[in-house]
PDB file of N, CA and C in Angstrom:
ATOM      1  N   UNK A   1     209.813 170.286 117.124  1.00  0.00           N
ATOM      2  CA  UNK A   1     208.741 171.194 116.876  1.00  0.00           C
ATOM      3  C   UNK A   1     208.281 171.814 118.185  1.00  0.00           C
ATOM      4  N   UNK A   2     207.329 171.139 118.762  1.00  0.00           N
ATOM      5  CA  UNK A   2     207.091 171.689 120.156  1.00  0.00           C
ATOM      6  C   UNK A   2     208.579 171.903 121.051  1.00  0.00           C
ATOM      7  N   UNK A   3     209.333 171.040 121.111  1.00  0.00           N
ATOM      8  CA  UNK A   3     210.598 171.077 122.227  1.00  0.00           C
ATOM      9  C   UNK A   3     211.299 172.278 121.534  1.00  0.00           C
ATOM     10  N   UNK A   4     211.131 172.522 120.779  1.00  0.00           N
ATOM     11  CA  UNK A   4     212.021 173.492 119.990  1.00  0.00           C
ATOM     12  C   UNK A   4     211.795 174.982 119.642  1.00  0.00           C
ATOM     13  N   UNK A   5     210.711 175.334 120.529  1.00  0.00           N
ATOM     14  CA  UNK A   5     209.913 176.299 120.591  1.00  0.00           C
ATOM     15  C   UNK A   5     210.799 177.487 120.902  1.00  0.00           C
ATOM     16  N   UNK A   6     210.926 178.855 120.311  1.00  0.00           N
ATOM     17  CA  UNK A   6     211.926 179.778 121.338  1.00  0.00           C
ATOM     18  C   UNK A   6     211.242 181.093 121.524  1.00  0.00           C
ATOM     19  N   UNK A   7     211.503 181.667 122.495  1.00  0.00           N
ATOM     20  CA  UNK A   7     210.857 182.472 122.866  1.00  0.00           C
ATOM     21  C   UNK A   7     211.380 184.005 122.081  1.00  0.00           C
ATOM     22  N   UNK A   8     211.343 183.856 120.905  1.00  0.00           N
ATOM     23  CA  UNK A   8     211.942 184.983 120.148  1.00  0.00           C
ATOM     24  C   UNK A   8     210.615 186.171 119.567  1.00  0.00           C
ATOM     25  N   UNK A   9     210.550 187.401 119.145  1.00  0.00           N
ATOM     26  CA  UNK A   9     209.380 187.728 118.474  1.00  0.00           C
ATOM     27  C   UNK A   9     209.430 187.500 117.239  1.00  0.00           C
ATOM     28  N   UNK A  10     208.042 186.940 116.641  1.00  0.00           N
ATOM     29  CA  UNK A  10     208.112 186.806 115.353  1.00  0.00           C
ATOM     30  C   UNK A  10     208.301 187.843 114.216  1.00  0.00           C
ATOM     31  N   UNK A  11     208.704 187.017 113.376  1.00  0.00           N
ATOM     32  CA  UNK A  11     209.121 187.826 112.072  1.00  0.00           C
ATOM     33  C   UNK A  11     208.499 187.078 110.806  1.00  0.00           C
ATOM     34  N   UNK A  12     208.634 187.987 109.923  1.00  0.00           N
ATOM     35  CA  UNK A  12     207.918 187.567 108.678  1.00  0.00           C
ATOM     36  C   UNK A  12     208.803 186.825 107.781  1.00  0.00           C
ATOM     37  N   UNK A  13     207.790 185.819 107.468  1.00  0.00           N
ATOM     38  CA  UNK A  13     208.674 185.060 106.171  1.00  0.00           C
ATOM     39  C   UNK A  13     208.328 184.692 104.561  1.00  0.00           C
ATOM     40  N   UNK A  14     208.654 185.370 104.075  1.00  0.00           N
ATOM     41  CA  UNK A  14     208.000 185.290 102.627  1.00  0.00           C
ATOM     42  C   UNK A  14     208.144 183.978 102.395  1.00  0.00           C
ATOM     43  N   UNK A  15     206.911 183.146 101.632  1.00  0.00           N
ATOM     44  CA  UNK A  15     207.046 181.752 100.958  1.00  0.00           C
ATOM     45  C   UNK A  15     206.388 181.848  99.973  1.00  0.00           C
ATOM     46  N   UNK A  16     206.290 180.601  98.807  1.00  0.00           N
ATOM     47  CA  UNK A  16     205.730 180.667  97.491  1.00  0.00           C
ATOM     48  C   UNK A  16     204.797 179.076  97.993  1.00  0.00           C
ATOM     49  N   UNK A  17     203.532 179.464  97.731  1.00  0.00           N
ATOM     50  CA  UNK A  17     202.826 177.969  97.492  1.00  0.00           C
ATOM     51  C   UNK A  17     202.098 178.328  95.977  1.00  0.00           C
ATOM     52  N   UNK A  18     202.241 177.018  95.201  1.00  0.00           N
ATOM     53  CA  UNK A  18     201.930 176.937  94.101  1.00  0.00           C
ATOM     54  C   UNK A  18     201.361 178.160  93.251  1.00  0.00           C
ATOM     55  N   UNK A  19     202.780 179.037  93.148  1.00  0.00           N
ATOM     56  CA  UNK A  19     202.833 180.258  92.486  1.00  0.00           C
ATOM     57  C   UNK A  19     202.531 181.166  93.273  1.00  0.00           C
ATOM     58  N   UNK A  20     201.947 181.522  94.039  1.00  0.00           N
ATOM     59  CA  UNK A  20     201.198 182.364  94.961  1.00  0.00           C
ATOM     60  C   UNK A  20     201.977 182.759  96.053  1.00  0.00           C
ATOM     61  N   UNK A  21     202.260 183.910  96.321  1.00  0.00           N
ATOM     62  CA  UNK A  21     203.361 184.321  97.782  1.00  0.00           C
ATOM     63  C   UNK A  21     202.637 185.059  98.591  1.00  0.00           C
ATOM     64  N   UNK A  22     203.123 184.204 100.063  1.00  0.00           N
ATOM     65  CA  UNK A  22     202.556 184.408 100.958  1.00  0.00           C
ATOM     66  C   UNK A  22     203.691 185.123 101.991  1.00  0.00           C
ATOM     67  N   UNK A  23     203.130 186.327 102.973  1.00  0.00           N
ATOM     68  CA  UNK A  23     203.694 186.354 104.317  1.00  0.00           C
ATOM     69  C   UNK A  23     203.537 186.325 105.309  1.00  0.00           C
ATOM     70  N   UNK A  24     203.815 184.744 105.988  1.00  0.00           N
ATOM     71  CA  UNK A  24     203.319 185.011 106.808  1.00  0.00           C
ATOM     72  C   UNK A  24     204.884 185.062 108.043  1.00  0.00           C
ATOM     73  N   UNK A  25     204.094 184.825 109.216  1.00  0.00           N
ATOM     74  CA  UNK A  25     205.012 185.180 110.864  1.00  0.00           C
ATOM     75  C   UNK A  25     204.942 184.138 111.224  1.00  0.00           C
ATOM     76  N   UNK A  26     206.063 183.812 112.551  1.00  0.00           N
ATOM     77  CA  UNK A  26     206.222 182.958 113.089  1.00  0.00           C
ATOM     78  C   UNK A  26     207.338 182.767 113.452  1.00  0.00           C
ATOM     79  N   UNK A  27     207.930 182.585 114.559  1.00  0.00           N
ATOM     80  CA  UNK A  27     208.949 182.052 115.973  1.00  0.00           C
ATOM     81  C   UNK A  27     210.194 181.162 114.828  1.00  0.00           C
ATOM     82  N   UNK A  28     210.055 180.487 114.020  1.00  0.00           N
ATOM     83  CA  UNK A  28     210.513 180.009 113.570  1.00  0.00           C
ATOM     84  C   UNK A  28     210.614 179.772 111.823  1.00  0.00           C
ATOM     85  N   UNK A  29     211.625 180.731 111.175  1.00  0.00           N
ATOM     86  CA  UNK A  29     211.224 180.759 109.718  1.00  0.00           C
ATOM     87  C   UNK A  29     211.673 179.576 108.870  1.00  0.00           C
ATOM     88  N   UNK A  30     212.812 179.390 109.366  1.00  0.00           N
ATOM     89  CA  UNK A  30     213.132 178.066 108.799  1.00  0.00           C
ATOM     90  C   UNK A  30     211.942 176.932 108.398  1.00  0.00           C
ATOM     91  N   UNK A  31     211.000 176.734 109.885  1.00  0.00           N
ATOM     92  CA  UNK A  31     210.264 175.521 109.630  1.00  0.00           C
ATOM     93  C   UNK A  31     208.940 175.844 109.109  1.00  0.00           C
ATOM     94  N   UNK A  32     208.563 177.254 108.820  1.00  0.00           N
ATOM     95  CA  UNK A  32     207.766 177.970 108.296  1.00  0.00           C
ATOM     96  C   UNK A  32     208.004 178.003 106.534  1.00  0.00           C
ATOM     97  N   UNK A  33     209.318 177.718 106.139  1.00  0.00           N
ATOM     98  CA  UNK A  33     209.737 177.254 104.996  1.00  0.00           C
ATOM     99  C   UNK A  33     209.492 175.844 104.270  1.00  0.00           C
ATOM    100  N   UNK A  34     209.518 175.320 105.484  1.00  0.00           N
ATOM    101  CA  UNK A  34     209.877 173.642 105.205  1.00  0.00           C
ATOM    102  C   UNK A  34     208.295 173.244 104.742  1.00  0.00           C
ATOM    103  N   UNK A  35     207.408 173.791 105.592  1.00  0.00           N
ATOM    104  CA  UNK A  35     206.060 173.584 105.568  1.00  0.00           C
ATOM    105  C   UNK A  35     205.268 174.264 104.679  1.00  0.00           C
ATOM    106  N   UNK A  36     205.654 175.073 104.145  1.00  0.00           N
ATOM    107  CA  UNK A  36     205.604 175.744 103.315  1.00  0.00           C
ATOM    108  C   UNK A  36     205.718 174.802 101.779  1.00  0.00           C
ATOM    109  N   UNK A  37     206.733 174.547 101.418  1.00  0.00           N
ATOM    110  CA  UNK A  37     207.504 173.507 100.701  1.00  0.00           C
ATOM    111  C   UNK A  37     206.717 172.921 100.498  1.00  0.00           C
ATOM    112  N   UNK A  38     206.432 171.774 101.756  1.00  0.00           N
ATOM    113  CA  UNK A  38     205.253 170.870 101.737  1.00  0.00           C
ATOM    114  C   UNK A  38     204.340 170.544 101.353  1.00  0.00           C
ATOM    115  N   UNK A  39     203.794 171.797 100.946  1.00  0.00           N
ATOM    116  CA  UNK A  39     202.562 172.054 101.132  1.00  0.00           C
ATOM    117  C   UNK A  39     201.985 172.513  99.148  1.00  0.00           C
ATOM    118  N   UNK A  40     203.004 172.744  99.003  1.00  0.00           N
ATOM    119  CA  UNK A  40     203.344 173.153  97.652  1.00  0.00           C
ATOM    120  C   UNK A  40     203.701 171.606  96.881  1.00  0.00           C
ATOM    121  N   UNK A  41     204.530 171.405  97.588  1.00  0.00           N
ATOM    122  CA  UNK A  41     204.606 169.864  96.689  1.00  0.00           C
ATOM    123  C   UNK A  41     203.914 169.164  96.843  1.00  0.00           C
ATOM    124  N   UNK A  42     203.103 169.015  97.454  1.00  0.00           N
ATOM    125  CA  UNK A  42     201.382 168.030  97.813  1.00  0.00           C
ATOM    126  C   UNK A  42     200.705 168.904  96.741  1.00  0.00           C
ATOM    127  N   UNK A  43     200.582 170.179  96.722  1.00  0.00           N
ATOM    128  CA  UNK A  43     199.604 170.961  95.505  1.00  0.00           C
ATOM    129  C   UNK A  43     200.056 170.324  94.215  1.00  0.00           C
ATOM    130  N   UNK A  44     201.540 170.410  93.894  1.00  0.00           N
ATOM    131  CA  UNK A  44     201.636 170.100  92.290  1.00  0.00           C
ATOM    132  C   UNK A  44     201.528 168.038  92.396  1.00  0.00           C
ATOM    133  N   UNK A  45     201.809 167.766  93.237  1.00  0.00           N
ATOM    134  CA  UNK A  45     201.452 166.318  93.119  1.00  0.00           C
ATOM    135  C   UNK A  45     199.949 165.875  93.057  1.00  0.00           C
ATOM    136  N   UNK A  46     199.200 166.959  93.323  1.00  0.00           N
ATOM    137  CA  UNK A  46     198.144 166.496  93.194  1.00  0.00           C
ATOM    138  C   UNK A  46     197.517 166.761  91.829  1.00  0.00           C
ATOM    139  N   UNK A  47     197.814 167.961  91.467  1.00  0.00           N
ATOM    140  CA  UNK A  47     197.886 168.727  90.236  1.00  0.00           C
ATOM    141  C   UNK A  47     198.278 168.105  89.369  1.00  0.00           C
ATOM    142  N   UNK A  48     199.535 167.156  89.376  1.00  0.00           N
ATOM    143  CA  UNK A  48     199.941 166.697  88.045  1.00  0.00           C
ATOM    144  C   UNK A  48     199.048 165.628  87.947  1.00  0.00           C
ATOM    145  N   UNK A  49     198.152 165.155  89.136  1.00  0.00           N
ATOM    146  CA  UNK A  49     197.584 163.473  88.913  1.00  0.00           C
ATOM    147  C   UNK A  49     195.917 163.493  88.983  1.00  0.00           C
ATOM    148  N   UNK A  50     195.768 165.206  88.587  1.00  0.00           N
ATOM    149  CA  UNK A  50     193.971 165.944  88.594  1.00  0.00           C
ATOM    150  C   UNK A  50     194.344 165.916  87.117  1.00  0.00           C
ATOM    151  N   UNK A  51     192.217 166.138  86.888  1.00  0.00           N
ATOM    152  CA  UNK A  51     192.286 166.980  85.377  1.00  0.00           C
ATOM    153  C   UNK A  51     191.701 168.321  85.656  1.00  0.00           C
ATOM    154  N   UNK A  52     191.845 168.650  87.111  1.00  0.00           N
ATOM    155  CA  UNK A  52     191.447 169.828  87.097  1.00  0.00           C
ATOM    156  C   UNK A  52     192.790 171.407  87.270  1.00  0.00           C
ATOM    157  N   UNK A  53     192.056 172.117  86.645  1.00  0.00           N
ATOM    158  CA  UNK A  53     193.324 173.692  86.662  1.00  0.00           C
ATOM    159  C   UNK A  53     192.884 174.450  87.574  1.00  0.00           C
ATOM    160  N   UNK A  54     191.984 174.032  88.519  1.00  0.00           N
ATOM    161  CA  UNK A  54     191.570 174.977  89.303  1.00  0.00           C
ATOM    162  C   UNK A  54     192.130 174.949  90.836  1.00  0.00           C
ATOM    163  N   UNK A  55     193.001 176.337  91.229  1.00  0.00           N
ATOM    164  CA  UNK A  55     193.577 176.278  92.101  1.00  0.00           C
ATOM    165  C   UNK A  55     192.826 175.628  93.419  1.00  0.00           C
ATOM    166  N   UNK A  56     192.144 176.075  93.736  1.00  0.00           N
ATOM    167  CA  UNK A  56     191.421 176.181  94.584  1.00  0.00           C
ATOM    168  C   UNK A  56     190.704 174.498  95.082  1.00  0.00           C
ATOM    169  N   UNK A  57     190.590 174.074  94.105  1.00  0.00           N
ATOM    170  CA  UNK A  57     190.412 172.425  94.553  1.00  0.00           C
ATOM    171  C   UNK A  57     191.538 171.810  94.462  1.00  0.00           C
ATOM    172  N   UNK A  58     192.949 171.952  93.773  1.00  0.00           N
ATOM    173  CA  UNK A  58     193.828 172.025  93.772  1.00  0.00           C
ATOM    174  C   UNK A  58     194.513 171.942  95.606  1.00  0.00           C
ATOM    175  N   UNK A  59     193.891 172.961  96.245  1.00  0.00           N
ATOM    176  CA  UNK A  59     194.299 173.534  97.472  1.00  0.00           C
ATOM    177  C   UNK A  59     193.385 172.344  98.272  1.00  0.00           C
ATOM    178  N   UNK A  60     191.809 171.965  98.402  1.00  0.00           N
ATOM    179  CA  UNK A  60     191.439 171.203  98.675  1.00  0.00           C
ATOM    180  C   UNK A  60     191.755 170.145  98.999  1.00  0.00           C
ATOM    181  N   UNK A  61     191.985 169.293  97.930  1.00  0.00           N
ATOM    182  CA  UNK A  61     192.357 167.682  97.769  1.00  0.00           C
ATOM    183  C   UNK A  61     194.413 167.857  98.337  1.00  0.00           C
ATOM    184  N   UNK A  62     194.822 168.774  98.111  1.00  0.00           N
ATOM    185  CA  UNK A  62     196.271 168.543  99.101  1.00  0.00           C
ATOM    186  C   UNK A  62     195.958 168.678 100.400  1.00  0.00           C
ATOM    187  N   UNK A  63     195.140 169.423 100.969  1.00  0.00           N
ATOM    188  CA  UNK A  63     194.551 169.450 101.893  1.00  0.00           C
ATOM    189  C   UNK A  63     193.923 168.929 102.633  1.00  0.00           C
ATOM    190  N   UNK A  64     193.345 167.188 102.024  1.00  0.00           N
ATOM    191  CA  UNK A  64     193.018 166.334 102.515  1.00  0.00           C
ATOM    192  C   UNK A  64     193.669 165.458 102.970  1.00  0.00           C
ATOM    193  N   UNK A  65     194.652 164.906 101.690  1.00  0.00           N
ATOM    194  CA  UNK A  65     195.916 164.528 101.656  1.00  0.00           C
ATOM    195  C   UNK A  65     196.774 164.644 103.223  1.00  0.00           C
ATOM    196  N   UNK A  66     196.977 166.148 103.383  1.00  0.00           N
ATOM    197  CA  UNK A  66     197.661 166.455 104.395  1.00  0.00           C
ATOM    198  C   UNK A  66     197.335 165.929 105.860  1.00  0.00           C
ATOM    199  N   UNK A  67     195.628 166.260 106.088  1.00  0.00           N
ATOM    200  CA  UNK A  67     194.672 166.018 106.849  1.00  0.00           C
ATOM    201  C   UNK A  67     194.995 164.305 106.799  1.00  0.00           C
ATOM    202  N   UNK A  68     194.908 163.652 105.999  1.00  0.00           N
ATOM    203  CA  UNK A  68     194.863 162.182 106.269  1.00  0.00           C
ATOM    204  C   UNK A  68     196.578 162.176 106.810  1.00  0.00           C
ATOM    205  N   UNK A  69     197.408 162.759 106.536  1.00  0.00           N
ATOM    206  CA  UNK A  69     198.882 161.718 106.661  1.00  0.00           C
ATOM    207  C   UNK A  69     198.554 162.408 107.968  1.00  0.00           C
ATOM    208  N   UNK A  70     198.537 163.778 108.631  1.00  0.00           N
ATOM    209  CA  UNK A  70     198.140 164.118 109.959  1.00  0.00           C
ATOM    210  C   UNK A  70     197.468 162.921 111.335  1.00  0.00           C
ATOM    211  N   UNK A  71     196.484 162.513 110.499  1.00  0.00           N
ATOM    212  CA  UNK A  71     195.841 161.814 110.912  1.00  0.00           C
ATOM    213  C   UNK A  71     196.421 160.310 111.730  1.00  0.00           C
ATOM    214  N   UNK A  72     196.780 160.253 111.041  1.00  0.00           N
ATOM    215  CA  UNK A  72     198.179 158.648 110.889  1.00  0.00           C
ATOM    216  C   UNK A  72     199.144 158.616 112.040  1.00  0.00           C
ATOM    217  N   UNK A  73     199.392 160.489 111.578  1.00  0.00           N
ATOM    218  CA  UNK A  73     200.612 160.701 112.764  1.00  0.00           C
ATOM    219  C   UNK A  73     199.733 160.753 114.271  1.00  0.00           C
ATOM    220  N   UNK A  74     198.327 161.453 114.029  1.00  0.00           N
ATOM    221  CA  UNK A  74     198.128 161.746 115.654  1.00  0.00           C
ATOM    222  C   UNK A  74     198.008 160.075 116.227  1.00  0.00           C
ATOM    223  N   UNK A  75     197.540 159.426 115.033  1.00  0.00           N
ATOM    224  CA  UNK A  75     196.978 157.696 115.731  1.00  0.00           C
ATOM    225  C   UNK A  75     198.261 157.291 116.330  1.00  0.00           C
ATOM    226  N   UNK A  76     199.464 157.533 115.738  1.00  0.00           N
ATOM    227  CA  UNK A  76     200.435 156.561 115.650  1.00  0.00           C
ATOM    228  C   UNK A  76     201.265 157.378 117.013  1.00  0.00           C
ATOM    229  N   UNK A  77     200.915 158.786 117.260  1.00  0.00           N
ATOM    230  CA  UNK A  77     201.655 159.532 118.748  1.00  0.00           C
ATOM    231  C   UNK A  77     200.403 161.111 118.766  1.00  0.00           C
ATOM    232  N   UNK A  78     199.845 160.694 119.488  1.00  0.00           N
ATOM    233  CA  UNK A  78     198.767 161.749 119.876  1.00  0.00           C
ATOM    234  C   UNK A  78     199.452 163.399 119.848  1.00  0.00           C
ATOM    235  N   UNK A  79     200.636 163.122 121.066  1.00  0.00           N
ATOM    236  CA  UNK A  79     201.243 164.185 121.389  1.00  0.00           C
ATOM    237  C   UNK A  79     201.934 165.000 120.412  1.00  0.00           C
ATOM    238  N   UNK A  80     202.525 164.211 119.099  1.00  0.00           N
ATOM    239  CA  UNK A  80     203.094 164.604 118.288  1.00  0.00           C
ATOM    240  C   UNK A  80     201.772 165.536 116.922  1.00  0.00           C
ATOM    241  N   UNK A  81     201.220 164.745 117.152  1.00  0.00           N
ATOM    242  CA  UNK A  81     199.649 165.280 115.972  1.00  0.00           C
ATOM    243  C   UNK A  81     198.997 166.943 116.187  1.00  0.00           C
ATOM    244  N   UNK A  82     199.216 166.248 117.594  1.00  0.00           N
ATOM    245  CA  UNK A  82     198.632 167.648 118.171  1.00  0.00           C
ATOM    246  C   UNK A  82     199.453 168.795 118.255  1.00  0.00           C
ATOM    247  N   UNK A  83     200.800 168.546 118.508  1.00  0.00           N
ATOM    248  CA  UNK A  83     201.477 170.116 118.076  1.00  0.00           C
ATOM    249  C   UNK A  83     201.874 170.448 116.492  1.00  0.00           C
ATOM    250  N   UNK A  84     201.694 169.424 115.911  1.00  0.00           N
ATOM    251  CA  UNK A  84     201.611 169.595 114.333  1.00  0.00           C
ATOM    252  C   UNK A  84     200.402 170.550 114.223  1.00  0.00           C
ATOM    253  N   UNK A  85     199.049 169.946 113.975  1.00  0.00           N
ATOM    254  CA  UNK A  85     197.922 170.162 114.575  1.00  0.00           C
ATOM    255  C   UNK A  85     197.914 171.665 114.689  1.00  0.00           C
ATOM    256  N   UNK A  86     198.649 172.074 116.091  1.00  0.00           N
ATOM    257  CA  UNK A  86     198.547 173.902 116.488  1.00  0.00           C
ATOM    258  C   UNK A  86     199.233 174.469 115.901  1.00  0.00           C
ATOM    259  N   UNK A  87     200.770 174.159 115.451  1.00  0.00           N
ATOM    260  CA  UNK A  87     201.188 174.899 114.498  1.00  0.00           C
ATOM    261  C   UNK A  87     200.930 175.149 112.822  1.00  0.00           C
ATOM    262  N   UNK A  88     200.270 174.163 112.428  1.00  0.00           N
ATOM    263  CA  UNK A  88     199.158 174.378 110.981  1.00  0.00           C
ATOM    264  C   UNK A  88     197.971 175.241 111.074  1.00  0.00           C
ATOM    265  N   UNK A  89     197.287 175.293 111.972  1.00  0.00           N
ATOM    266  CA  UNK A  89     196.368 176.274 112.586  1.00  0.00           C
ATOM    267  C   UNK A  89     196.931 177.541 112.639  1.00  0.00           C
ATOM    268  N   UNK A  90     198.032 177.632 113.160  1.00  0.00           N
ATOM    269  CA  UNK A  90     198.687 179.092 113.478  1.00  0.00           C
ATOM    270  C   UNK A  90     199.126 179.387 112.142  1.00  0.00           C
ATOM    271  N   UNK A  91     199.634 178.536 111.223  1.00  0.00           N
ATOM    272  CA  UNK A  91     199.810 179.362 109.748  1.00  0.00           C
ATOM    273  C   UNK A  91     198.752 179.457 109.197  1.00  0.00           C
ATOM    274  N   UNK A  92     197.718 178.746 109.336  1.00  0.00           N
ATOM    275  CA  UNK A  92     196.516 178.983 107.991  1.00  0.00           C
ATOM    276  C   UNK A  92     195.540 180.488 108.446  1.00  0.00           C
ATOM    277  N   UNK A  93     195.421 180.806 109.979  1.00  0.00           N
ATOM    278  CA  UNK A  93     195.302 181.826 110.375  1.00  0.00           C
ATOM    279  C   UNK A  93     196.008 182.959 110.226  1.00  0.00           C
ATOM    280  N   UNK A  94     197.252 183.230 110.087  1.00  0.00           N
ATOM    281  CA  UNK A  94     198.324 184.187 109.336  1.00  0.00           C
ATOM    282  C   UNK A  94     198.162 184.163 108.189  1.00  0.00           C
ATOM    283  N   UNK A  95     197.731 183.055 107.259  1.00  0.00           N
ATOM    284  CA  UNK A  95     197.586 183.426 105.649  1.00  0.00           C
ATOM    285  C   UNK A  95     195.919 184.522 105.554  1.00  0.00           C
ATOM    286  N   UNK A  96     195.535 183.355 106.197  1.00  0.00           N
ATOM    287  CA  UNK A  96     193.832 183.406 106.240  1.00  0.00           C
ATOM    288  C   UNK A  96     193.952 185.767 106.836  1.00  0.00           C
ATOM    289  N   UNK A  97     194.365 185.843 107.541  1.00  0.00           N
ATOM    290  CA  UNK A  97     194.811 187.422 108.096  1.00  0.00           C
ATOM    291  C   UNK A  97     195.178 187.969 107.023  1.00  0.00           C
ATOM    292  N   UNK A  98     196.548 187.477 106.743  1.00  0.00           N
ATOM    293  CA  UNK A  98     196.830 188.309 105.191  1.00  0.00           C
ATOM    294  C   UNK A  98     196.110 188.641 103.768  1.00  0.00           C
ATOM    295  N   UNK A  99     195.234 187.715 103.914  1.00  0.00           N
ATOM    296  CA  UNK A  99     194.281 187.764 102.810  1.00  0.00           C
ATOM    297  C   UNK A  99     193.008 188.396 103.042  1.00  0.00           C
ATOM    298  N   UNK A 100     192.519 188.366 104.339  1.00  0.00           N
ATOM    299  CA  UNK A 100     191.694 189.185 104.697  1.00  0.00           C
ATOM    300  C   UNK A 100     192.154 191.201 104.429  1.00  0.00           C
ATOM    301  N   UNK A 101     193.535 191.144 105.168  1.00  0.00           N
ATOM    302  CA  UNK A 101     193.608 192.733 104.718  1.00  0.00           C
ATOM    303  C   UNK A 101     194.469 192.960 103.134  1.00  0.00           C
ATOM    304  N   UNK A 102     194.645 191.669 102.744  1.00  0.00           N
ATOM    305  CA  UNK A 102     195.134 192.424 101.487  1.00  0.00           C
ATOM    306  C   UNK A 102     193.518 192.473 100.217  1.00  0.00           C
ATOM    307  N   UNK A 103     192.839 191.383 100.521  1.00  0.00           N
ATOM    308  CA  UNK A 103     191.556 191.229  99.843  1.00  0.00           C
ATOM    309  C   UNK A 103     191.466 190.622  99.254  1.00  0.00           C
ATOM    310  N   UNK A 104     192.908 189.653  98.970  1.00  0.00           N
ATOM    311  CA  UNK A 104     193.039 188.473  97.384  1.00  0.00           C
ATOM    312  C   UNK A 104     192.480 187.045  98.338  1.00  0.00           C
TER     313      UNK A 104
END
């Protein structure tokens, strides 16, 4: 992740989280996929084991989820948490952008 950083310009990468498509950018699309993925299968795992249909807490509680296994990782290697850490920041700010100028 961090060691693997390249100095390329970013490009856009279309992804799907729990129905919803997103585009965002980033140095690396592949792992912009993977996390992506992730992030989606924490939504429907949480989803299948809620009684709620509402996306949006839906998005929450995977989100905690995520936040706790994060957590685990920074205890268990600081260095490693923390570039997890900046690169989750750098996508939720590219979604968080896209949604600002698209308005959804």
């Amino acid at each position: 992740m961090a060691g693997t950083r390249r100095n390329t310009p970013s490009e856009y990468v279309t992804v799907e989280i729990y129905d919803q498509t997103y585009h965002l950018s980033g140095q690396e699309p592949e792992h912009i996929r993977e996390l992506a993925a992730r992030v989606d299968a924490k939504m429907r795992a949480v989803a299948a084991h809620s009684t709620t249909a509402d996306s949006l807490r839906v998005a929450v509680l995977a989100a905690l989820n995520l936040a706790d296994e994060l957590s685990l990782a920074t205890e268990a290697d600081p260095r490693l948490g923390h570039a997890r850490t900046a690169n989750l920041r750098g996508l939720l700010d590219s979604v968080l952008e896209e949604e600002r100028k698209t308005g959804s």
